[in-house]
PDB file of N, CA and C in Angstrom:
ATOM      1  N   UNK A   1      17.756  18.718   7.993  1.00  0.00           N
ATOM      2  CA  UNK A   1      17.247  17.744   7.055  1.00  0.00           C
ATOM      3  C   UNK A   1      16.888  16.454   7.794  1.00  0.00           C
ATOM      4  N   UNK A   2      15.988  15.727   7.172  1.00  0.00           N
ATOM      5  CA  UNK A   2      15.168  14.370   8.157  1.00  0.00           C
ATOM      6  C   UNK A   2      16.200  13.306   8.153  1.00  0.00           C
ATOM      7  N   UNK A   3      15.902  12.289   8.472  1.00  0.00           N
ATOM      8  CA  UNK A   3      16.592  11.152   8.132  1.00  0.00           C
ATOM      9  C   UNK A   3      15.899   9.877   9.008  1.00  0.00           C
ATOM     10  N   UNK A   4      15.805   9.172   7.440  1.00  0.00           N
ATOM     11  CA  UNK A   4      15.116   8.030   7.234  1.00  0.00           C
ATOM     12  C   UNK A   4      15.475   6.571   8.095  1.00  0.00           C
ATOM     13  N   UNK A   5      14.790   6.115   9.286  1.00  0.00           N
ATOM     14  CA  UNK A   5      15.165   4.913   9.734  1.00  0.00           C
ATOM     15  C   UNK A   5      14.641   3.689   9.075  1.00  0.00           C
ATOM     16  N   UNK A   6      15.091   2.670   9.065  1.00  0.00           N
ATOM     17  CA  UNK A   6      14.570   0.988   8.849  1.00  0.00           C
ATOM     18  C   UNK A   6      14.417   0.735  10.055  1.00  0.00           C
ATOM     19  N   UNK A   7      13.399  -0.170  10.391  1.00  0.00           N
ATOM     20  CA  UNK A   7      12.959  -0.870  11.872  1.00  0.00           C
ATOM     21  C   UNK A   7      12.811  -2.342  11.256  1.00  0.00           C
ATOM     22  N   UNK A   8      13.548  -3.096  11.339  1.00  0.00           N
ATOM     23  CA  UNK A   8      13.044  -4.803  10.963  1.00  0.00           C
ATOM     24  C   UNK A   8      12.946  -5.424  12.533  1.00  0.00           C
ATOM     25  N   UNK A   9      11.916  -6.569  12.278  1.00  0.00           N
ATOM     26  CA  UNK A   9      12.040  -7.699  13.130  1.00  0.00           C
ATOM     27  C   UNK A   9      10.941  -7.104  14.423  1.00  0.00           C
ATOM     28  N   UNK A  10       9.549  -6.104  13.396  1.00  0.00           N
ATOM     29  CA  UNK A  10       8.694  -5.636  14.223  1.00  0.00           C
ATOM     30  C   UNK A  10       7.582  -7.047  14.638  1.00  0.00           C
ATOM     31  N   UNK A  11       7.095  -6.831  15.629  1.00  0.00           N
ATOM     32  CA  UNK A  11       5.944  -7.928  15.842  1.00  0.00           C
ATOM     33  C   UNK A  11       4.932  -7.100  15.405  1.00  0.00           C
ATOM     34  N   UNK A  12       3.857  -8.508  15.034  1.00  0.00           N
ATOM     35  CA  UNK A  12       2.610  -7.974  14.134  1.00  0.00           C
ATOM     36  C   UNK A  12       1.556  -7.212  14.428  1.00  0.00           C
ATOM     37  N   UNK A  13       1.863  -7.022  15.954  1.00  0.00           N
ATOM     38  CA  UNK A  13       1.271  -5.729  16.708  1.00  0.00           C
ATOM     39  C   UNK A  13       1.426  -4.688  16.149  1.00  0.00           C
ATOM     40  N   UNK A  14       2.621  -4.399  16.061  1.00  0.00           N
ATOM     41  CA  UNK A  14       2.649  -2.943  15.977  1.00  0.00           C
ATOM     42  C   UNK A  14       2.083  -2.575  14.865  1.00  0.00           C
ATOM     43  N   UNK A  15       1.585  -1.301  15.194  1.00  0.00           N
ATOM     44  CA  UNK A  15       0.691  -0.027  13.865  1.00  0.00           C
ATOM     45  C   UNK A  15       1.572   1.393  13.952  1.00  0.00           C
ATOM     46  N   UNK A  16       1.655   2.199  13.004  1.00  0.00           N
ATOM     47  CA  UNK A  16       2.008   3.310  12.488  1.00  0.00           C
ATOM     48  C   UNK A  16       2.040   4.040  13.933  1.00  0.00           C
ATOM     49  N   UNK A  17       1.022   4.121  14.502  1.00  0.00           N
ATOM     50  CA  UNK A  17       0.961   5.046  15.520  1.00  0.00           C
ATOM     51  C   UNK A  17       1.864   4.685  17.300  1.00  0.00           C
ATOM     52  N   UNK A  18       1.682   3.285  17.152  1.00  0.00           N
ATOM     53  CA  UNK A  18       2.517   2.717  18.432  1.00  0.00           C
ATOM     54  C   UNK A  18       4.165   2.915  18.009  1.00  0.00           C
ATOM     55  N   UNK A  19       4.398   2.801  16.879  1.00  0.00           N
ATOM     56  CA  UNK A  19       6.188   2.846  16.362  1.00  0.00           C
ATOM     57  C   UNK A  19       6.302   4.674  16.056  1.00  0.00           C
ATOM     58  N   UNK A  20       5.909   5.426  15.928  1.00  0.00           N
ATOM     59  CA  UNK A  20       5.276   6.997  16.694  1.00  0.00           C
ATOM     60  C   UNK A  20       6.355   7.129  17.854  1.00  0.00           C
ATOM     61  N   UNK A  21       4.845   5.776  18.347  1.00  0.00           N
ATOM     62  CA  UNK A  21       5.218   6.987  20.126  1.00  0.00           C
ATOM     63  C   UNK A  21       6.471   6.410  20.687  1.00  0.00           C
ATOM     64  N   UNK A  22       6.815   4.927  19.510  1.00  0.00           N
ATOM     65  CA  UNK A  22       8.194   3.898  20.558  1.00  0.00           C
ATOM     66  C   UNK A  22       9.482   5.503  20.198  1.00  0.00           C
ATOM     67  N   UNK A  23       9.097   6.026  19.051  1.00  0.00           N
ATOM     68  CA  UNK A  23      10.531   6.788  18.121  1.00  0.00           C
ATOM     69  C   UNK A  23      10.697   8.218  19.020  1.00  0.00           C
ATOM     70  N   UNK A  24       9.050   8.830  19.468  1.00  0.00           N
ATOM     71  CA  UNK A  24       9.229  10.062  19.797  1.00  0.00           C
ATOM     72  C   UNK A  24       9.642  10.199  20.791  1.00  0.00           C
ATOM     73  N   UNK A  25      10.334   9.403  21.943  1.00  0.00           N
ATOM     74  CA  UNK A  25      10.993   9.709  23.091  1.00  0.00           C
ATOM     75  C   UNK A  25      12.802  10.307  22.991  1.00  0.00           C
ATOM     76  N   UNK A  26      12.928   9.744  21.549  1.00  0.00           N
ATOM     77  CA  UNK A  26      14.197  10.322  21.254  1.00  0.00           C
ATOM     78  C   UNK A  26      14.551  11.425  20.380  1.00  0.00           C
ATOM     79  N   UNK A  27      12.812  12.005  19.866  1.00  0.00           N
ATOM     80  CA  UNK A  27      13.434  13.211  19.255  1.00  0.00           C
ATOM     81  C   UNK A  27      11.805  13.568  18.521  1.00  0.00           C
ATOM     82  N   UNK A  28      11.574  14.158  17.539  1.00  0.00           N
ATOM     83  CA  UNK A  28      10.796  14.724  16.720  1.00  0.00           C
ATOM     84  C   UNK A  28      10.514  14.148  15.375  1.00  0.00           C
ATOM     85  N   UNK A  29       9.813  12.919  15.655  1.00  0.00           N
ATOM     86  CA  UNK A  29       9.149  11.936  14.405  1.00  0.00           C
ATOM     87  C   UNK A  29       8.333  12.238  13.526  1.00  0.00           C
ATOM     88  N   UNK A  30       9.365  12.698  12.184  1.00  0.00           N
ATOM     89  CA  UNK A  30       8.232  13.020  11.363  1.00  0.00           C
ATOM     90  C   UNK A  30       6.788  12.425  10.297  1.00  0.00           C
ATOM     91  N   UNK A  31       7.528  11.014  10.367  1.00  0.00           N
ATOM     92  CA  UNK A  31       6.534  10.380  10.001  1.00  0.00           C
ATOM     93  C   UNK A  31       6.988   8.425  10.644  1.00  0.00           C
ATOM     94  N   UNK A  32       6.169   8.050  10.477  1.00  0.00           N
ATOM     95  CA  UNK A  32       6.354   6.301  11.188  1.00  0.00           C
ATOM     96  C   UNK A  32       5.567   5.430  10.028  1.00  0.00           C
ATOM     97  N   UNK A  33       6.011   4.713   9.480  1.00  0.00           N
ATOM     98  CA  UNK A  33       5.179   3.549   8.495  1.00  0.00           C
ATOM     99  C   UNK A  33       5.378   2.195   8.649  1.00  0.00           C
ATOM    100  N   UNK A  34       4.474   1.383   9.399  1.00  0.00           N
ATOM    101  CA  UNK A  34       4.905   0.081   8.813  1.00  0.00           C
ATOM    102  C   UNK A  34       4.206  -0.668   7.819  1.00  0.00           C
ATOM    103  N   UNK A  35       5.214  -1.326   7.189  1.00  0.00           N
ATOM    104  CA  UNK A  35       4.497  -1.994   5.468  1.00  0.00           C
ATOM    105  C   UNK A  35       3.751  -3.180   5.792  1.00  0.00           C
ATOM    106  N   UNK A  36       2.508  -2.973   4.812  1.00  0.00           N
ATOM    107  CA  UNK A  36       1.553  -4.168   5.046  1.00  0.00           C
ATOM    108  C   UNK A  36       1.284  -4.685   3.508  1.00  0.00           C
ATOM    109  N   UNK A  37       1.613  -6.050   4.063  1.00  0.00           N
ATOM    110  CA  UNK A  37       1.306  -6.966   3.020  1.00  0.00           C
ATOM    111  C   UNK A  37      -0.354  -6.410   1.703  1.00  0.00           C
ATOM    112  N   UNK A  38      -0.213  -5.838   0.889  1.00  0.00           N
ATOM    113  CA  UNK A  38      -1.100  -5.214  -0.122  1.00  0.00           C
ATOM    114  C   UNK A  38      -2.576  -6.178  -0.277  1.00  0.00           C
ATOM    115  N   UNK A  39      -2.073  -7.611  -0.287  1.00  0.00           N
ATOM    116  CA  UNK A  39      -3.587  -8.604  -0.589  1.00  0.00           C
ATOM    117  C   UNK A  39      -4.164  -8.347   0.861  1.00  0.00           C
ATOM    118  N   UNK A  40      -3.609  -8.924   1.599  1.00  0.00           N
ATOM    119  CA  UNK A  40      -4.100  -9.375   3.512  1.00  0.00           C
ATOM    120  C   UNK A  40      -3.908  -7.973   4.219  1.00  0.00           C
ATOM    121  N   UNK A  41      -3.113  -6.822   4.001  1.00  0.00           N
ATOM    122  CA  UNK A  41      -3.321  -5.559   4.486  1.00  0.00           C
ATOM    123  C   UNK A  41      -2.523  -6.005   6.267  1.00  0.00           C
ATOM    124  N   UNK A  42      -1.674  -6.958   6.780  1.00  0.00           N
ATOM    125  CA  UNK A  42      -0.937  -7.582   7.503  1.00  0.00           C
ATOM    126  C   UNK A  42       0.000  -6.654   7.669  1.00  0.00           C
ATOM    127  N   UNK A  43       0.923  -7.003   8.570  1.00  0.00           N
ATOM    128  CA  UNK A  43       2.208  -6.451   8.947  1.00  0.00           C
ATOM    129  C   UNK A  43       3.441  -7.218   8.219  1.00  0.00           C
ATOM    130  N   UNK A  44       4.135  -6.644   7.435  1.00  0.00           N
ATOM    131  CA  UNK A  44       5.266  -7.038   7.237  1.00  0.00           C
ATOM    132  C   UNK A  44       6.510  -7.587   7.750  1.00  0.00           C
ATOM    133  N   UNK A  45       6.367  -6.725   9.051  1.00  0.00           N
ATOM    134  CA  UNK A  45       7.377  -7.128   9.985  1.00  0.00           C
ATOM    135  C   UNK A  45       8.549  -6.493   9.915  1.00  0.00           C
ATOM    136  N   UNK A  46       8.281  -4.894   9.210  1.00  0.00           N
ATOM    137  CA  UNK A  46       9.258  -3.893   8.887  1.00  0.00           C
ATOM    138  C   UNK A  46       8.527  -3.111   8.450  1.00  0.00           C
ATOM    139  N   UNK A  47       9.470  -1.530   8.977  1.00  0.00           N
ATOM    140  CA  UNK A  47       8.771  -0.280   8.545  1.00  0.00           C
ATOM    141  C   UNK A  47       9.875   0.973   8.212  1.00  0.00           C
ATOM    142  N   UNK A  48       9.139   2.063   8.389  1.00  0.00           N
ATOM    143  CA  UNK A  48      10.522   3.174   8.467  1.00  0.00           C
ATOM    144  C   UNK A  48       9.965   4.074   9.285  1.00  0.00           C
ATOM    145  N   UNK A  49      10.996   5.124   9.747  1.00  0.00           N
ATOM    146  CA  UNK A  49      10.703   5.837  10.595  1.00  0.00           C
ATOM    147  C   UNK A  49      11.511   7.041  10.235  1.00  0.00           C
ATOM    148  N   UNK A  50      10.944   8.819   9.870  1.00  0.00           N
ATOM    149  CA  UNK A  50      11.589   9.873   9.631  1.00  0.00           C
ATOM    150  C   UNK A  50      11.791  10.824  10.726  1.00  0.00           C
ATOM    151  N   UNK A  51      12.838  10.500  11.174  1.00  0.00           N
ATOM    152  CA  UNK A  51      12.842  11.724  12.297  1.00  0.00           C
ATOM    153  C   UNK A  51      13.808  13.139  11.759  1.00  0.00           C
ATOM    154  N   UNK A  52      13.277  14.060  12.600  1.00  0.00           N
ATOM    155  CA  UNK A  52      13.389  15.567  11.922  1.00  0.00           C
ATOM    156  C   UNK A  52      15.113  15.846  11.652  1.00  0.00           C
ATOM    157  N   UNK A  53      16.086  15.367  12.312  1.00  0.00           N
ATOM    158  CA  UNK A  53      17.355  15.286  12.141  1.00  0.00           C
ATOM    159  C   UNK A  53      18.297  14.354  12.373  1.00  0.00           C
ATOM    160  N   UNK A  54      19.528  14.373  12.322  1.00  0.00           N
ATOM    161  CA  UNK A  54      20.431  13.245  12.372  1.00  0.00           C
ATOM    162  C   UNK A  54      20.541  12.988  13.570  1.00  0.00           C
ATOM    163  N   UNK A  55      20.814  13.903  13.807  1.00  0.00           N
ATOM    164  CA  UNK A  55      21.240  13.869  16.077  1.00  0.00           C
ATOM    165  C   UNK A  55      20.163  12.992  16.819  1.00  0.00           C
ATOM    166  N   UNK A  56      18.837  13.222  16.150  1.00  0.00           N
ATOM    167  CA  UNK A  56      17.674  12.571  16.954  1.00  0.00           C
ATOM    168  C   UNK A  56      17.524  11.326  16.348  1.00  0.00           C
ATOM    169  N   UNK A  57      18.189  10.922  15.317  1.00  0.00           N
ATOM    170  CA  UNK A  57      18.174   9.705  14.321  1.00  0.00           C
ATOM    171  C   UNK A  57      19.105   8.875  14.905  1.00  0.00           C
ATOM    172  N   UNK A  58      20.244   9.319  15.309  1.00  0.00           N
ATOM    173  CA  UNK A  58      21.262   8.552  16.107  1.00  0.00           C
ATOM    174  C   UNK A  58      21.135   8.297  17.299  1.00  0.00           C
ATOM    175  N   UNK A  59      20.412   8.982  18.066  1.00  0.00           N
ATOM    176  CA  UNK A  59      20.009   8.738  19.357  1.00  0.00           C
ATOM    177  C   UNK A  59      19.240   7.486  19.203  1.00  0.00           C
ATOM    178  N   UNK A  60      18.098   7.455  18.750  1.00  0.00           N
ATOM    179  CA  UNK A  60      16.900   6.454  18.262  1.00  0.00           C
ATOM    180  C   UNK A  60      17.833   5.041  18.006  1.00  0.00           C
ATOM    181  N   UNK A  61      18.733   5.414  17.471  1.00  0.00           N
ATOM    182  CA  UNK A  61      19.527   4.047  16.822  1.00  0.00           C
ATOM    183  C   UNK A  61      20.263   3.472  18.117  1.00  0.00           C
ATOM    184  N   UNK A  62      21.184   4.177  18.674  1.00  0.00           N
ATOM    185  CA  UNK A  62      21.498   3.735  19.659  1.00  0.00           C
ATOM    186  C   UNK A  62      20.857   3.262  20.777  1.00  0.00           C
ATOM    187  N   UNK A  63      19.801   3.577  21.261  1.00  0.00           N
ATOM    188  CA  UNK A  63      18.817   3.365  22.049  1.00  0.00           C
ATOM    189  C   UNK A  63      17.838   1.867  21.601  1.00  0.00           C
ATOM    190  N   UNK A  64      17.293   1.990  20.492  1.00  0.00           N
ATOM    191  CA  UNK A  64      16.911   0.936  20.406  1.00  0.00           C
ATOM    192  C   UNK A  64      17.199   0.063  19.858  1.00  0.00           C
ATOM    193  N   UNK A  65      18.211  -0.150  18.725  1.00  0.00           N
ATOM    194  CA  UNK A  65      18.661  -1.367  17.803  1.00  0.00           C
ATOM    195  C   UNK A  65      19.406  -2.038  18.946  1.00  0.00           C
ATOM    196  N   UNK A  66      18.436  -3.657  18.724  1.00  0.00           N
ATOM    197  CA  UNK A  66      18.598  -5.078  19.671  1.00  0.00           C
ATOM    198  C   UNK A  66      17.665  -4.712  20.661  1.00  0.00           C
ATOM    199  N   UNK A  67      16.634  -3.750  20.836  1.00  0.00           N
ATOM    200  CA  UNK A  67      16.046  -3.498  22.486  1.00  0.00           C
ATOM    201  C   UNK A  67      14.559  -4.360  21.547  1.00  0.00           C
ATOM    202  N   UNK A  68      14.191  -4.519  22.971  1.00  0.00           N
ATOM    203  CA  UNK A  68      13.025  -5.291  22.760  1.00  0.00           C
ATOM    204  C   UNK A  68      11.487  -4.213  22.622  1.00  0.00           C
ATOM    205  N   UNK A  69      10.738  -4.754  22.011  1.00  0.00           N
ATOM    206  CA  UNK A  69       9.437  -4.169  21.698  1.00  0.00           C
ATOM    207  C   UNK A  69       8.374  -4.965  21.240  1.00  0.00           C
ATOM    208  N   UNK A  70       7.698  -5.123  22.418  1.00  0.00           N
ATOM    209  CA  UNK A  70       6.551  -6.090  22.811  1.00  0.00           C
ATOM    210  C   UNK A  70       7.126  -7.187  22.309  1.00  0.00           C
ATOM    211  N   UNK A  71       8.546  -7.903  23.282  1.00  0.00           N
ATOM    212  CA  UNK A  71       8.765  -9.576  22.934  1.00  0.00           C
ATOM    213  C   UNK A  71       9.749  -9.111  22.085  1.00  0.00           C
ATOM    214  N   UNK A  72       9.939  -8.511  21.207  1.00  0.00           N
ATOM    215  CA  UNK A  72      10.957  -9.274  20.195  1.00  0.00           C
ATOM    216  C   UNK A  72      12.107  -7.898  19.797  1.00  0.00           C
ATOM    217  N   UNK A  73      12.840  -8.425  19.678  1.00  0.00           N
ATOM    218  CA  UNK A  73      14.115  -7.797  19.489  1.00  0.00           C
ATOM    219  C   UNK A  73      14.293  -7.161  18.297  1.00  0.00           C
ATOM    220  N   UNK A  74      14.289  -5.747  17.751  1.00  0.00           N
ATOM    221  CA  UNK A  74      14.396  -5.039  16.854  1.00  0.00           C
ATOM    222  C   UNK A  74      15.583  -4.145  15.920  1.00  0.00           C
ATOM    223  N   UNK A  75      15.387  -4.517  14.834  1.00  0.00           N
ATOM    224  CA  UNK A  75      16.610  -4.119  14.453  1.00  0.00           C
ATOM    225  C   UNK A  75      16.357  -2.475  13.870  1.00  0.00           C
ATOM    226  N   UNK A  76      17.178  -1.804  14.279  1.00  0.00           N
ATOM    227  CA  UNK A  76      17.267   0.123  13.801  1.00  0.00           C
ATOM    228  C   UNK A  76      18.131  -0.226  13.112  1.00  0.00           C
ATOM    229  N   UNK A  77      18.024   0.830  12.046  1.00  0.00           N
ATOM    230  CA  UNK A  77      19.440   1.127  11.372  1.00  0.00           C
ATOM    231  C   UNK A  77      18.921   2.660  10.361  1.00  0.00           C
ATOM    232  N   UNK A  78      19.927   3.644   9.498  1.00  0.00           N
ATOM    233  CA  UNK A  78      19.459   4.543   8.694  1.00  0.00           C
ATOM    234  C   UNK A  78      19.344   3.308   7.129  1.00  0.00           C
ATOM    235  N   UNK A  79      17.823   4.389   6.952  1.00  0.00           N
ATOM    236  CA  UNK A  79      17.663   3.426   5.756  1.00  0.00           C
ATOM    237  C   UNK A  79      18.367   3.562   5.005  1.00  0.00           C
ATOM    238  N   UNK A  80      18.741   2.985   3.607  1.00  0.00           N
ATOM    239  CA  UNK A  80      19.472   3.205   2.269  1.00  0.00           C
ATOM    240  C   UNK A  80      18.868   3.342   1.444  1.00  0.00           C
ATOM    241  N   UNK A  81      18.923   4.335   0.415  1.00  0.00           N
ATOM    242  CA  UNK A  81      18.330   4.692  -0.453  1.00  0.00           C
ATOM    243  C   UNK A  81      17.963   3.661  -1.702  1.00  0.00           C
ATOM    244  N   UNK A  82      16.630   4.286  -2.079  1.00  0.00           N
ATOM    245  CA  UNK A  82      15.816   3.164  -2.758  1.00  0.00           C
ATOM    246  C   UNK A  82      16.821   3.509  -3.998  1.00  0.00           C
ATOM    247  N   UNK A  83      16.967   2.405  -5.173  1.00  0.00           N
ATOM    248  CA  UNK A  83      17.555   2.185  -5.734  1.00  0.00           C
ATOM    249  C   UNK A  83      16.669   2.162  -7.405  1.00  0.00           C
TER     250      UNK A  83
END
């Protein structure tokens, strides 16, 4: 079963496909989104990230939550369910 990451504290660089390739070194990314502001179509400055299992979800977490990506320091964590 997948499991859902949060990425906060992205710089406004990043696109869907660069937070991809930052996730797929630790496992099998099933999907990468970062949210854009709906009027301006912008970066939010947070996204999510589904990788194919837990093992590769925890790896990802450990590896990058606090590592830097282009400049700025990023926060991982498993997301929490929408409410």
């Amino acid at each position: 079963m997948s499991t859902k990451l949060f990425v906060g504290s992205l710089p406004w660089a990043v696109n869907d496909e660069s937070l991809k390739s930052t996730f797929s070194s630790y496992g099998t990314v099933v999907s990468a989104k970062v949210i854009t502001d709906r009027q301006t179509g912008k970066s939010r400055g947070f996204g999510f990230v589904e990788m194919e299992n837990e093992t590769d979800a925890n790896a990802a977490i450990k590896a990058l939550n606090g590592s830097q990506l282009n400049g700025r320091n990023i926060i991982v964590n498993e997301a929490k369910p929408q409410r």
